[in-house]
C-alpha atoms as a PDB file:
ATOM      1  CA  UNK A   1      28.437  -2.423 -71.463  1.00  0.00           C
ATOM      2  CA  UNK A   2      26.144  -0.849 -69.026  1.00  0.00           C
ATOM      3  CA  UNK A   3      28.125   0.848 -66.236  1.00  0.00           C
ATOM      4  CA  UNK A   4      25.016   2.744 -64.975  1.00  0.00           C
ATOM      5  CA  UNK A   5      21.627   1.075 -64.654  1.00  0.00           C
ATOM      6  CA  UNK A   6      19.975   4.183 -63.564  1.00  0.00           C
ATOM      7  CA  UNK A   7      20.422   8.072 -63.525  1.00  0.00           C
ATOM      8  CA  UNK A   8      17.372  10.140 -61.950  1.00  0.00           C
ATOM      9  CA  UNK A   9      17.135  13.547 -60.653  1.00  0.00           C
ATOM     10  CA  UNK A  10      13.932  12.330 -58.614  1.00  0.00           C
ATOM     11  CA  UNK A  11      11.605  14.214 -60.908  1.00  0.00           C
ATOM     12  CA  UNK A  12      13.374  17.668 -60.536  1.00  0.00           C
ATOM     13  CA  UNK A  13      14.410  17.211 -56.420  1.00  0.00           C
ATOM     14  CA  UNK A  14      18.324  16.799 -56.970  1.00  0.00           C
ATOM     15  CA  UNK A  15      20.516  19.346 -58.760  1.00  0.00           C
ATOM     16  CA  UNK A  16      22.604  16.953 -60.795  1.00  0.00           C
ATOM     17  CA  UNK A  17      21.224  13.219 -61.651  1.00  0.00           C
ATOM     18  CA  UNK A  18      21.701  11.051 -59.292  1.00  0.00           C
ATOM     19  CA  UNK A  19      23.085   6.980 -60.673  1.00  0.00           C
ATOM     20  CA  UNK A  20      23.038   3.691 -59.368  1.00  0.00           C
ATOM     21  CA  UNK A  21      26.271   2.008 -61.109  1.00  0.00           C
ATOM     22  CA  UNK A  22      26.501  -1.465 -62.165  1.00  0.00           C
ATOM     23  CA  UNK A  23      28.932  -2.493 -59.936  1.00  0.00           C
ATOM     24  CA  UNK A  24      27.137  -1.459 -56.898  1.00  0.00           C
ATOM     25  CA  UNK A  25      23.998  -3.511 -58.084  1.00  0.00           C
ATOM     26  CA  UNK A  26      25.410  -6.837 -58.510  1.00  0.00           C
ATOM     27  CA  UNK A  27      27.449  -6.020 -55.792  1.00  0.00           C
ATOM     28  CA  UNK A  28      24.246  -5.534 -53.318  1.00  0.00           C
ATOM     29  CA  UNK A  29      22.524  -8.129 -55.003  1.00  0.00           C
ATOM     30  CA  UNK A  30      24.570 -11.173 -54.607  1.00  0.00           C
ATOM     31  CA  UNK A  31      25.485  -9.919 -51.016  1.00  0.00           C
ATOM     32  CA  UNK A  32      21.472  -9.811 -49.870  1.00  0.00           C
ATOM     33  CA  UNK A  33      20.909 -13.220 -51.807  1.00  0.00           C
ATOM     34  CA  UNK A  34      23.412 -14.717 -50.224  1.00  0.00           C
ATOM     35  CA  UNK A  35      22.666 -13.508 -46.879  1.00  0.00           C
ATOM     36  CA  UNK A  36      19.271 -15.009 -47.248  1.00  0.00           C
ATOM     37  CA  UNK A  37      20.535 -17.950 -48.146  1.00  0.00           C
ATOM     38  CA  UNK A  38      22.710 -18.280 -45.410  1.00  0.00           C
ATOM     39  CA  UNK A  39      20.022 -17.550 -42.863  1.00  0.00           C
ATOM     40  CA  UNK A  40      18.200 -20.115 -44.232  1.00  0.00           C
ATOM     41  CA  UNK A  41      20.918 -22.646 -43.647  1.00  0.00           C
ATOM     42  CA  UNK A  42      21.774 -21.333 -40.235  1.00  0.00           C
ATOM     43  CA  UNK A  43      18.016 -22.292 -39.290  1.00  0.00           C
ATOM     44  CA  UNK A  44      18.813 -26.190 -40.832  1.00  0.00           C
ATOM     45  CA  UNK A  45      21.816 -26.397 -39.036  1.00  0.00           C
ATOM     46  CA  UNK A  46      20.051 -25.232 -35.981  1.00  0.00           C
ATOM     47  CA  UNK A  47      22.055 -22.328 -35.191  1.00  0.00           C
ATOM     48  CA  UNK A  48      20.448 -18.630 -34.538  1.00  0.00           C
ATOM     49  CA  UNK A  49      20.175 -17.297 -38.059  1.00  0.00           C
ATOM     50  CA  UNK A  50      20.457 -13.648 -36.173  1.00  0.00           C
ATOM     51  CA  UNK A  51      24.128 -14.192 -36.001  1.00  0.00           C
ATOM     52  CA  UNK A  52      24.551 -14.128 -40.361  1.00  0.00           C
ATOM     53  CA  UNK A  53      22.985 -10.514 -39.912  1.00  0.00           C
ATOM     54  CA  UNK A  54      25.574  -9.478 -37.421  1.00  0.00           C
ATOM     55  CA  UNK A  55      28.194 -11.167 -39.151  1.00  0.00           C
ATOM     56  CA  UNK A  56      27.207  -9.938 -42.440  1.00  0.00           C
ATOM     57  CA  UNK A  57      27.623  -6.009 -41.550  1.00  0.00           C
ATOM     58  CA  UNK A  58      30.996  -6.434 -39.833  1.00  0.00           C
ATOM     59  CA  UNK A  59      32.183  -8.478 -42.636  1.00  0.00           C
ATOM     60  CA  UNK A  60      31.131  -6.193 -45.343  1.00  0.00           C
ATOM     61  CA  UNK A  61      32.775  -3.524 -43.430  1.00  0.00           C
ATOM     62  CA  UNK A  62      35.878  -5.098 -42.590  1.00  0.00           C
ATOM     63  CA  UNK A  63      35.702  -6.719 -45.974  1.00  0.00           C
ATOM     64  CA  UNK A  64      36.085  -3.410 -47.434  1.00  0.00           C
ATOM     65  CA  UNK A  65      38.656  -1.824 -45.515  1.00  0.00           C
ATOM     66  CA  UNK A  66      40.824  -4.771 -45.996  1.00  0.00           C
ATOM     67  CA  UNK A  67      40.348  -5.106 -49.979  1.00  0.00           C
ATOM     68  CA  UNK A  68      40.913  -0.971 -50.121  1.00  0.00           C
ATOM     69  CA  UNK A  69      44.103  -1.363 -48.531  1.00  0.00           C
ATOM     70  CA  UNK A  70      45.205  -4.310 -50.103  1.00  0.00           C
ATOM     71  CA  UNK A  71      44.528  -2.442 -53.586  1.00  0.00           C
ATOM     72  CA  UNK A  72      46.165   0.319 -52.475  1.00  0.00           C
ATOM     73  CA  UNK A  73      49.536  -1.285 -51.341  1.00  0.00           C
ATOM     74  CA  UNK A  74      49.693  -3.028 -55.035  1.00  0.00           C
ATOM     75  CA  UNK A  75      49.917   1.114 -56.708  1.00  0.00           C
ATOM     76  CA  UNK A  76      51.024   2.857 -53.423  1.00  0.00           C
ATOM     77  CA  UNK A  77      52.529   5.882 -55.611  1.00  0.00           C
ATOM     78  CA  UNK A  78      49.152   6.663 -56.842  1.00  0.00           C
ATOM     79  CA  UNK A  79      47.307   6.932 -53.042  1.00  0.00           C
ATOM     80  CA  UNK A  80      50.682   9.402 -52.207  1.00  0.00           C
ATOM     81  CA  UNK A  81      50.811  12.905 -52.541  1.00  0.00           C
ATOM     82  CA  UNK A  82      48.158  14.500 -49.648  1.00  0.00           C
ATOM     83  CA  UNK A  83      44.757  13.813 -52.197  1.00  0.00           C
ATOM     84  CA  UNK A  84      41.984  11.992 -50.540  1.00  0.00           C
ATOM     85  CA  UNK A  85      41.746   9.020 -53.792  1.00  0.00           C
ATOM     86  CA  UNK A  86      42.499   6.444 -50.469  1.00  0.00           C
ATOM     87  CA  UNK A  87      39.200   7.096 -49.462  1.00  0.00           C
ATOM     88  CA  UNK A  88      36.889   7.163 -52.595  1.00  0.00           C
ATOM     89  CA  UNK A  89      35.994   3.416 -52.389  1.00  0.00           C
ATOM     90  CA  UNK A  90      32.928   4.383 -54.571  1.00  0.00           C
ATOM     91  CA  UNK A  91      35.367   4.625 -57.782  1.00  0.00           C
ATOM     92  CA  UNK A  92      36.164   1.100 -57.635  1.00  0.00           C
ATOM     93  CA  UNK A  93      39.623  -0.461 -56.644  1.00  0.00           C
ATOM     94  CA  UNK A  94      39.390  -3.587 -54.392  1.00  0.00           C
ATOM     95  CA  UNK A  95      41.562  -6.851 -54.128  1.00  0.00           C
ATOM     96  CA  UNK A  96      39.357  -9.688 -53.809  1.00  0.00           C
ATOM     97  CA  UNK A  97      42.155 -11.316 -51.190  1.00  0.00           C
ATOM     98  CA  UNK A  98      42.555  -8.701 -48.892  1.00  0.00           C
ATOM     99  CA  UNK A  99      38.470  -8.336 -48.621  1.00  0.00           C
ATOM    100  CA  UNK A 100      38.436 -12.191 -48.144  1.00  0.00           C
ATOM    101  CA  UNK A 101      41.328 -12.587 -45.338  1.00  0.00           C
ATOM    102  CA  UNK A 102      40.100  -9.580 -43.367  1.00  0.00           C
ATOM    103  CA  UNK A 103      36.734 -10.570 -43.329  1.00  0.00           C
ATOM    104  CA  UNK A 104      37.421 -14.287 -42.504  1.00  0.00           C
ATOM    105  CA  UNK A 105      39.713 -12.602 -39.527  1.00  0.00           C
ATOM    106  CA  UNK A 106      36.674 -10.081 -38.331  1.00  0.00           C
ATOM    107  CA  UNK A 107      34.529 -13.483 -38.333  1.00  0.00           C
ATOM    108  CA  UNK A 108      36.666 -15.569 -36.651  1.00  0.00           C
ATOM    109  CA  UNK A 109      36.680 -12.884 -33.337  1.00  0.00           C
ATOM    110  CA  UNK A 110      32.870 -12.365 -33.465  1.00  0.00           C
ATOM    111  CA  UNK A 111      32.599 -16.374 -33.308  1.00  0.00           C
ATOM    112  CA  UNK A 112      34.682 -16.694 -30.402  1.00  0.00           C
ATOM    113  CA  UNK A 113      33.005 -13.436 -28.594  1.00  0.00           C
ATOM    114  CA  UNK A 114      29.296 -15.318 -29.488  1.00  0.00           C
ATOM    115  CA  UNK A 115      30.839 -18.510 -27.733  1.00  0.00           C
ATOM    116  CA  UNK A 116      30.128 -20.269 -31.748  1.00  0.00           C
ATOM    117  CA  UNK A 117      32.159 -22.373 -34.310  1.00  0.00           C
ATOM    118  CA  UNK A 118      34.140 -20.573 -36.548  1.00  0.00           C
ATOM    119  CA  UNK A 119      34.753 -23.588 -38.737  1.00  0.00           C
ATOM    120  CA  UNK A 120      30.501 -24.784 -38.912  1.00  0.00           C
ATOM    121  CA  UNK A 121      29.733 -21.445 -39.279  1.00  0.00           C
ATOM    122  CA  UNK A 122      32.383 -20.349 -41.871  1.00  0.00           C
ATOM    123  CA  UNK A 123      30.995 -23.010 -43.894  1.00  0.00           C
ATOM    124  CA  UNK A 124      28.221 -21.811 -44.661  1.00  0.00           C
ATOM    125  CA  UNK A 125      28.926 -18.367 -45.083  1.00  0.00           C
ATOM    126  CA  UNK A 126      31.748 -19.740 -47.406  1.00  0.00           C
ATOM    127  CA  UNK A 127      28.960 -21.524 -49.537  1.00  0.00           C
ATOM    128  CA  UNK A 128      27.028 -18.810 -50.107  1.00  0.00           C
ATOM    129  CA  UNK A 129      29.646 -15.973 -50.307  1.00  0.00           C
ATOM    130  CA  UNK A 130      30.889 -18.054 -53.030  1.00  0.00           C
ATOM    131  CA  UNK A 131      27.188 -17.271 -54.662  1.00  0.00           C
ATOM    132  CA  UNK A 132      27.636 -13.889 -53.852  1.00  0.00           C
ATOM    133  CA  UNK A 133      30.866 -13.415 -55.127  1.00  0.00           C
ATOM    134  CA  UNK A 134      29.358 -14.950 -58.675  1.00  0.00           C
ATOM    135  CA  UNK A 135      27.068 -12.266 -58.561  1.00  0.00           C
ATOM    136  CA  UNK A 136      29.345  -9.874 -57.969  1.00  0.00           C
ATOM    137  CA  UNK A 137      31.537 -10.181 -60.767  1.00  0.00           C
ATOM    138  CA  UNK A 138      28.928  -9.136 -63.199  1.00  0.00           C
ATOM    139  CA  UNK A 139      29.154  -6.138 -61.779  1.00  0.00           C
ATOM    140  CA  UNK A 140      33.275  -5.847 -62.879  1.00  0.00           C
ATOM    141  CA  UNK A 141      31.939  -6.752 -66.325  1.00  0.00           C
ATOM    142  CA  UNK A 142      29.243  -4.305 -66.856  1.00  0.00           C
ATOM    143  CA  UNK A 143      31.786  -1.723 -65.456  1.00  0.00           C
ATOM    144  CA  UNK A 144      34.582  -3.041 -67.389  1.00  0.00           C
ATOM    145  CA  UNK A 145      37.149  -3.322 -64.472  1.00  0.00           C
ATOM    146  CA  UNK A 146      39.198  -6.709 -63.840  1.00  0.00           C
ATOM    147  CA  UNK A 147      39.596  -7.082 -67.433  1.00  0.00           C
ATOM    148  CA  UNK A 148      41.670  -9.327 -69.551  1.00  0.00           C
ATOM    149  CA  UNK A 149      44.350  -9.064 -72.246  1.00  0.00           C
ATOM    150  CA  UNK A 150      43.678  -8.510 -75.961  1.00  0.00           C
ATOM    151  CA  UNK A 151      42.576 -11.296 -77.857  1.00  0.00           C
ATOM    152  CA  UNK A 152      42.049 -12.442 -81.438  1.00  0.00           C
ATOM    153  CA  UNK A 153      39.310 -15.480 -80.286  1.00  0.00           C
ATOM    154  CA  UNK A 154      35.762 -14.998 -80.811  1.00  0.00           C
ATOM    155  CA  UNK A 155      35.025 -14.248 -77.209  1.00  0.00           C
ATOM    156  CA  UNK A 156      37.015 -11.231 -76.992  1.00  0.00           C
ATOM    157  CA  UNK A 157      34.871  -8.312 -75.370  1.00  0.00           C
ATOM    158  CA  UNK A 158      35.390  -4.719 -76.453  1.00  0.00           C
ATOM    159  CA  UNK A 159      34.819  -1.994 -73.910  1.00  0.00           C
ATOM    160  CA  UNK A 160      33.157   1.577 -74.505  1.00  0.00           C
ATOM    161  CA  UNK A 161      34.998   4.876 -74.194  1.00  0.00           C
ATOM    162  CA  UNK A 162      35.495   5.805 -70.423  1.00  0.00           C
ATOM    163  CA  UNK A 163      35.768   2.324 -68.755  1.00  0.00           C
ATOM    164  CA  UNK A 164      39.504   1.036 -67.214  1.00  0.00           C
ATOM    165  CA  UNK A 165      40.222  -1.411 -70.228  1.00  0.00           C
ATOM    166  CA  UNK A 166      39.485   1.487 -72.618  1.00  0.00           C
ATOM    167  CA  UNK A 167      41.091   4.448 -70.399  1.00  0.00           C
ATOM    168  CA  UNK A 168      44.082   1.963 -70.018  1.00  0.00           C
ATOM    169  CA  UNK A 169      44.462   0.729 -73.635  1.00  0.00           C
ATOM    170  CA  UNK A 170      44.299   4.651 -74.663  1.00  0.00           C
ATOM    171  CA  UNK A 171      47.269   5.916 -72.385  1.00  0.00           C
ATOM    172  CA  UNK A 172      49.436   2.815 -73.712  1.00  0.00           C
ATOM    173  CA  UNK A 173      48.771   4.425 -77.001  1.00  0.00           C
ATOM    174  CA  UNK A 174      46.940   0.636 -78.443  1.00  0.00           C
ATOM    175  CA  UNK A 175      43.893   3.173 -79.532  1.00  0.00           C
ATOM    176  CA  UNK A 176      42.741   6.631 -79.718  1.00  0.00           C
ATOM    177  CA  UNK A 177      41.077   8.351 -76.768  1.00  0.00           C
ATOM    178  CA  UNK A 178      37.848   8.040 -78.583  1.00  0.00           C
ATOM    179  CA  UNK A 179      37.978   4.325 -79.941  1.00  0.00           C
ATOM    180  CA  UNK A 180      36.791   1.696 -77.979  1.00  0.00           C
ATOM    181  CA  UNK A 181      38.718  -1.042 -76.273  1.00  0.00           C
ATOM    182  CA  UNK A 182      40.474  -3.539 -78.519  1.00  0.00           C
ATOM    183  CA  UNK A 183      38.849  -6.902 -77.650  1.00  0.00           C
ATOM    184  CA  UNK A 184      39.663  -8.255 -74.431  1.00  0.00           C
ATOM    185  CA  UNK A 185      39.155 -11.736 -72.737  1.00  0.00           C
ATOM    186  CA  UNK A 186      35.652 -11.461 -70.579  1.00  0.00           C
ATOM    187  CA  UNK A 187      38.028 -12.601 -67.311  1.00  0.00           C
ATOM    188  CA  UNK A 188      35.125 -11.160 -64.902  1.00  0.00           C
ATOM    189  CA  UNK A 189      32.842 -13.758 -66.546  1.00  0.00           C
ATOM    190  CA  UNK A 190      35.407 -16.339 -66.162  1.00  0.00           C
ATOM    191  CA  UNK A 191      35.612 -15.882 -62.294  1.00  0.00           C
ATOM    192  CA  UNK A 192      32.106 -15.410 -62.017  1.00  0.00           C
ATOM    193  CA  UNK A 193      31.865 -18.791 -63.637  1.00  0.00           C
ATOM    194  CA  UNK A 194      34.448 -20.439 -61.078  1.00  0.00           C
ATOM    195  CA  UNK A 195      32.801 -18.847 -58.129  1.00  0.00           C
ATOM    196  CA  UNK A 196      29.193 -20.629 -59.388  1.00  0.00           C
ATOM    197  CA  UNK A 197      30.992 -23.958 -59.686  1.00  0.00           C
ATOM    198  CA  UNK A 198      32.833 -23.923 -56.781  1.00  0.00           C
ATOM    199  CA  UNK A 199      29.189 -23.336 -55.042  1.00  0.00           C
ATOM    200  CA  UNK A 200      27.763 -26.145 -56.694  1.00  0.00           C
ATOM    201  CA  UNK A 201      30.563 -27.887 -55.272  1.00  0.00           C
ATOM    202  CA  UNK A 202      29.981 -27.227 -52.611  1.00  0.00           C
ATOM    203  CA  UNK A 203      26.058 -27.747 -51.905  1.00  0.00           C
ATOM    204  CA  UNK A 204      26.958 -31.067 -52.745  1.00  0.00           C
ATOM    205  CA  UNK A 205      29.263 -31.320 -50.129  1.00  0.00           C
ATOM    206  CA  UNK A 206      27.798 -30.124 -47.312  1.00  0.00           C
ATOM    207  CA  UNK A 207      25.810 -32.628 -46.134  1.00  0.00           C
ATOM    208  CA  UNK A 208      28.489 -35.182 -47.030  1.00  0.00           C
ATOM    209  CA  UNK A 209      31.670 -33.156 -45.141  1.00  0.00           C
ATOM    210  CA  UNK A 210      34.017 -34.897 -42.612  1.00  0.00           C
ATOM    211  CA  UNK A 211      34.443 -32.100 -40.523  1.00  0.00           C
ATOM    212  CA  UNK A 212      33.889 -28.403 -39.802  1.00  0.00           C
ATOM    213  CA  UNK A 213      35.852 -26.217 -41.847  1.00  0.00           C
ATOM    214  CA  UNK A 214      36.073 -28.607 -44.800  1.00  0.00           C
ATOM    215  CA  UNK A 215      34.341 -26.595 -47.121  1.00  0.00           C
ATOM    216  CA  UNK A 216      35.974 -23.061 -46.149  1.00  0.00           C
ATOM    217  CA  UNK A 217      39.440 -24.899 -46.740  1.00  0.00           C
ATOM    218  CA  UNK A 218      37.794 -26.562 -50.065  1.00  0.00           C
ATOM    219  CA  UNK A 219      36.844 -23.049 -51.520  1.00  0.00           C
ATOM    220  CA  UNK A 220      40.255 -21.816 -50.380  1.00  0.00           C
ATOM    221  CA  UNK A 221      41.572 -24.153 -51.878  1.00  0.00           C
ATOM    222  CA  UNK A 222      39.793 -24.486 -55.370  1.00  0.00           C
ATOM    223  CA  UNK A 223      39.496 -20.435 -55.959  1.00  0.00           C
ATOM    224  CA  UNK A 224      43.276 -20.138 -55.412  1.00  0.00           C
ATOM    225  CA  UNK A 225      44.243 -22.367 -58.233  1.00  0.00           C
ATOM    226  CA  UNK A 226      41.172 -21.005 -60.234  1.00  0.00           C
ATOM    227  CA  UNK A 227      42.739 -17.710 -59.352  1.00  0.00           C
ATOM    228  CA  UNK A 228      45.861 -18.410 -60.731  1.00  0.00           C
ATOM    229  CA  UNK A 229      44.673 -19.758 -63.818  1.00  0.00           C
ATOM    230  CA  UNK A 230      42.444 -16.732 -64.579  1.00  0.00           C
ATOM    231  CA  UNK A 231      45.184 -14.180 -63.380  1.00  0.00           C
ATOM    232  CA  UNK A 232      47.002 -15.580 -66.710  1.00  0.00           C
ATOM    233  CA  UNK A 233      44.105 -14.173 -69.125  1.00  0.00           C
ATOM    234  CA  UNK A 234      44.188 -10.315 -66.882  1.00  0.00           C
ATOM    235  CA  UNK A 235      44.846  -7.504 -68.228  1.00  0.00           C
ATOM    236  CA  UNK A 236      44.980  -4.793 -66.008  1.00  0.00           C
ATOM    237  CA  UNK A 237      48.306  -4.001 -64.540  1.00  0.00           C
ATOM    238  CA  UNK A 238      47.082  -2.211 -61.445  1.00  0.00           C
ATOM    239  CA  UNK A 239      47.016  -5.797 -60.210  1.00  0.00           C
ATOM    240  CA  UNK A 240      51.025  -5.495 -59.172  1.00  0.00           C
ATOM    241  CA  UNK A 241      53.201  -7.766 -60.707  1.00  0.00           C
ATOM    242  CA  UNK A 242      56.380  -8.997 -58.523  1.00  0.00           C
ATOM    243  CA  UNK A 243      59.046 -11.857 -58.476  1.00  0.00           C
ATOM    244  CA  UNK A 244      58.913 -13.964 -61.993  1.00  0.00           C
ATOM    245  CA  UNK A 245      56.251 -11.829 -63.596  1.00  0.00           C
ATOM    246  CA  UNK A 246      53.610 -13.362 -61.442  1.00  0.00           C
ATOM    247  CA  UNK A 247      50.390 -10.885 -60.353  1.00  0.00           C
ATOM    248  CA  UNK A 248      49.873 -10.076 -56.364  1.00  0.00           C
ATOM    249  CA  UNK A 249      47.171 -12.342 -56.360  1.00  0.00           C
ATOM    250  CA  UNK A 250      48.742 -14.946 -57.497  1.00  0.00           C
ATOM    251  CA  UNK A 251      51.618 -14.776 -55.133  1.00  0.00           C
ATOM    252  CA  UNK A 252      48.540 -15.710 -52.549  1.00  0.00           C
ATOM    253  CA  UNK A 253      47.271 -18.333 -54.193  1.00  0.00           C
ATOM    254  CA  UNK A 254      49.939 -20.113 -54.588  1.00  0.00           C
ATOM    255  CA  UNK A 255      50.400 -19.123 -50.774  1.00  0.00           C
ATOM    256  CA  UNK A 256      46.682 -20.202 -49.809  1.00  0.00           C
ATOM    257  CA  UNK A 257      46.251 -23.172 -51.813  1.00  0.00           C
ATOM    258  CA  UNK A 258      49.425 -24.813 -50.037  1.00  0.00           C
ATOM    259  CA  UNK A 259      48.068 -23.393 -46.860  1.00  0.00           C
ATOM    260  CA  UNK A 260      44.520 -25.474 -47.593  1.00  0.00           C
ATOM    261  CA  UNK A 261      45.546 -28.436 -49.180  1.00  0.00           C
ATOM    262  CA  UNK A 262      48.055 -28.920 -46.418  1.00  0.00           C
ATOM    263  CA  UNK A 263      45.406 -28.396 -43.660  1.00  0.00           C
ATOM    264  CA  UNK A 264      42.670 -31.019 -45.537  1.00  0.00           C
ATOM    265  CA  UNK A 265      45.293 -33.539 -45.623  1.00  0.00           C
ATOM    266  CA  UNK A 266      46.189 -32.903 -42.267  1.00  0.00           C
ATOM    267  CA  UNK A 267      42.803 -32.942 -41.077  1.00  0.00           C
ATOM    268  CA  UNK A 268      41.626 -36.432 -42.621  1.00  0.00           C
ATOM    269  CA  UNK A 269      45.021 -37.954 -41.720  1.00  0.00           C
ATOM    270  CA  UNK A 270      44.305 -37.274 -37.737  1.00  0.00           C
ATOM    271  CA  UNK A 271      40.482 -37.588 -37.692  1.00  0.00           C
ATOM    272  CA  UNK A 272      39.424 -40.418 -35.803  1.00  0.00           C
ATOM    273  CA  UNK A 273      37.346 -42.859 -37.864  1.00  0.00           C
ATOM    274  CA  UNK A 274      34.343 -42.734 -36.623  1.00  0.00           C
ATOM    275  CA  UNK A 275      34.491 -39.070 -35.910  1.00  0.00           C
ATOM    276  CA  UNK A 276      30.991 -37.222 -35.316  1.00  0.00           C
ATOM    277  CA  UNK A 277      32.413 -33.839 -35.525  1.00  0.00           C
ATOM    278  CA  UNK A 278      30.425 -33.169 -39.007  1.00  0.00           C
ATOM    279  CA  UNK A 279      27.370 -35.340 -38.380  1.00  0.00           C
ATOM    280  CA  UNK A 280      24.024 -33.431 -38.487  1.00  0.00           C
END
């Protein structure tokens, strides 16, 4: 694994080297591809690309608040205690959900301040966040976060001294402090892998979608029961576990992919025939 890309002192300037991590690159990356990408579509769909700039920055921000605080409410003994570890956002510790919900909510204001559609514009943002959040993921893999349990199968990924699986494995007493990680399923891979198909999915739909909204509810609905199929293969118990052993995250897919598949019914069942609420 490569949890830091690059560590300069900027010939001699700074005191102590200064690192860009792994995370943070992917991170950045997939989030200014896919904001180019949804510019780009904005301009098809003749709508003022401007707006996926504006958008962008109060999503990110709100996007981060909201997956902080939604990590911290699944280990609230550990953010207790008068330290400032709430705000260090820069050692990792995000829940996917709460970035997604709260940024969907921030969106879904600006929209209605702009006088725009929430539901055209959301998918295409979806579309490409879904990109974005492929990209991403790398980023948990080179830095060895949102890993997966031990396994026996050829796959199995073992991470270097210093990264959460190892760290974790270690205090459990499974290995030494200075052994690497036992082998662990590559579950970051396996999401970044679902997030790339469910883009795919839906490119293709796009142009062929009944009405606005579809394919925000279609991602909802297809990453929650990916979600919950992945959550399975985790490893990391920071994740909260509740009521019949099942992870925080999968409480809300099971909660969101009710919520969406619900909705899509609903949706097709009252739409008028020949709607032209999607038409180009």
């Amino acid at each position: 694994m490569h949890p830091i890309i690059l560590e300069t002192t900027f010939g001699g300037w700074l005191a102590q080297p200064w690192g860009l991590d792994s995370y943070s690159f992917f991170i950045i990356l997939g989030y200014a591809v896919g904001m180019a990408l949804a510019m780009r579509q904005m301009r098809r769909e003749q709508e003022n690309p401007s707006h996926i700039i504006d958008m962008g920055f109060w999503a990110l921000l709100s996007g981060l608040i909201g997956g902080r605080l939604a990590f911290i409410l699944t280990d609230l003994s550990r953010y207790t205690g008068g330290t400032d570890q709430q705000l260090r956002f820069w050692e990792g510790g995000f829940v996917w959900y709460g970035s997604f919900f709260v940024g969907a909510l921030t969106l879904a204001v600006y929209c209605r301040r702009v006088g725009i559609s929430f539901a055209k514009v959301g998918d295409i943002c979806i579309t490409y966040m879904a990109f974005s959040a492929a990209v991403g993921r790398l980023g948990c893999f080179f830095a060895g976060c949102c890993y997966g349990k031990p396994t026996s199968g050829d796959w199995g990924v073992s991470f270097p001294v210093g990264t959460p699986a190892q760290v974790d494995q270690a205090a459990a007493r499974l290995i030494s402090d200075a052994e690497a990680s036992l082998p662990v399923y590559p579950t970051q891979l396996f999401e970044s892998a679902a997030q790339l198909a469910l883009f795919v999915l839906l490119v293709y739909l796009s142009p062929r979608k009944r009405f606005h909204g579809q394919l925000l509810l279609t991602w909802l609905l297809g990453y929650s029961l990916l979600r919950l199929l992945i959550e399975v293969y985790r490893g990391d118990a920071v994740r909260g576990i509740w009521l019949w052993g099942l992870s925080t995250s999968q409480w809300i897919s099971i909660g969101a992919a009710t919520l969406s598949a619900s909705w899509i019914a609903w949706r097709i069942l009252t739409m008028k025939p020949s709607s032209p609420e999607a038409a180009p």
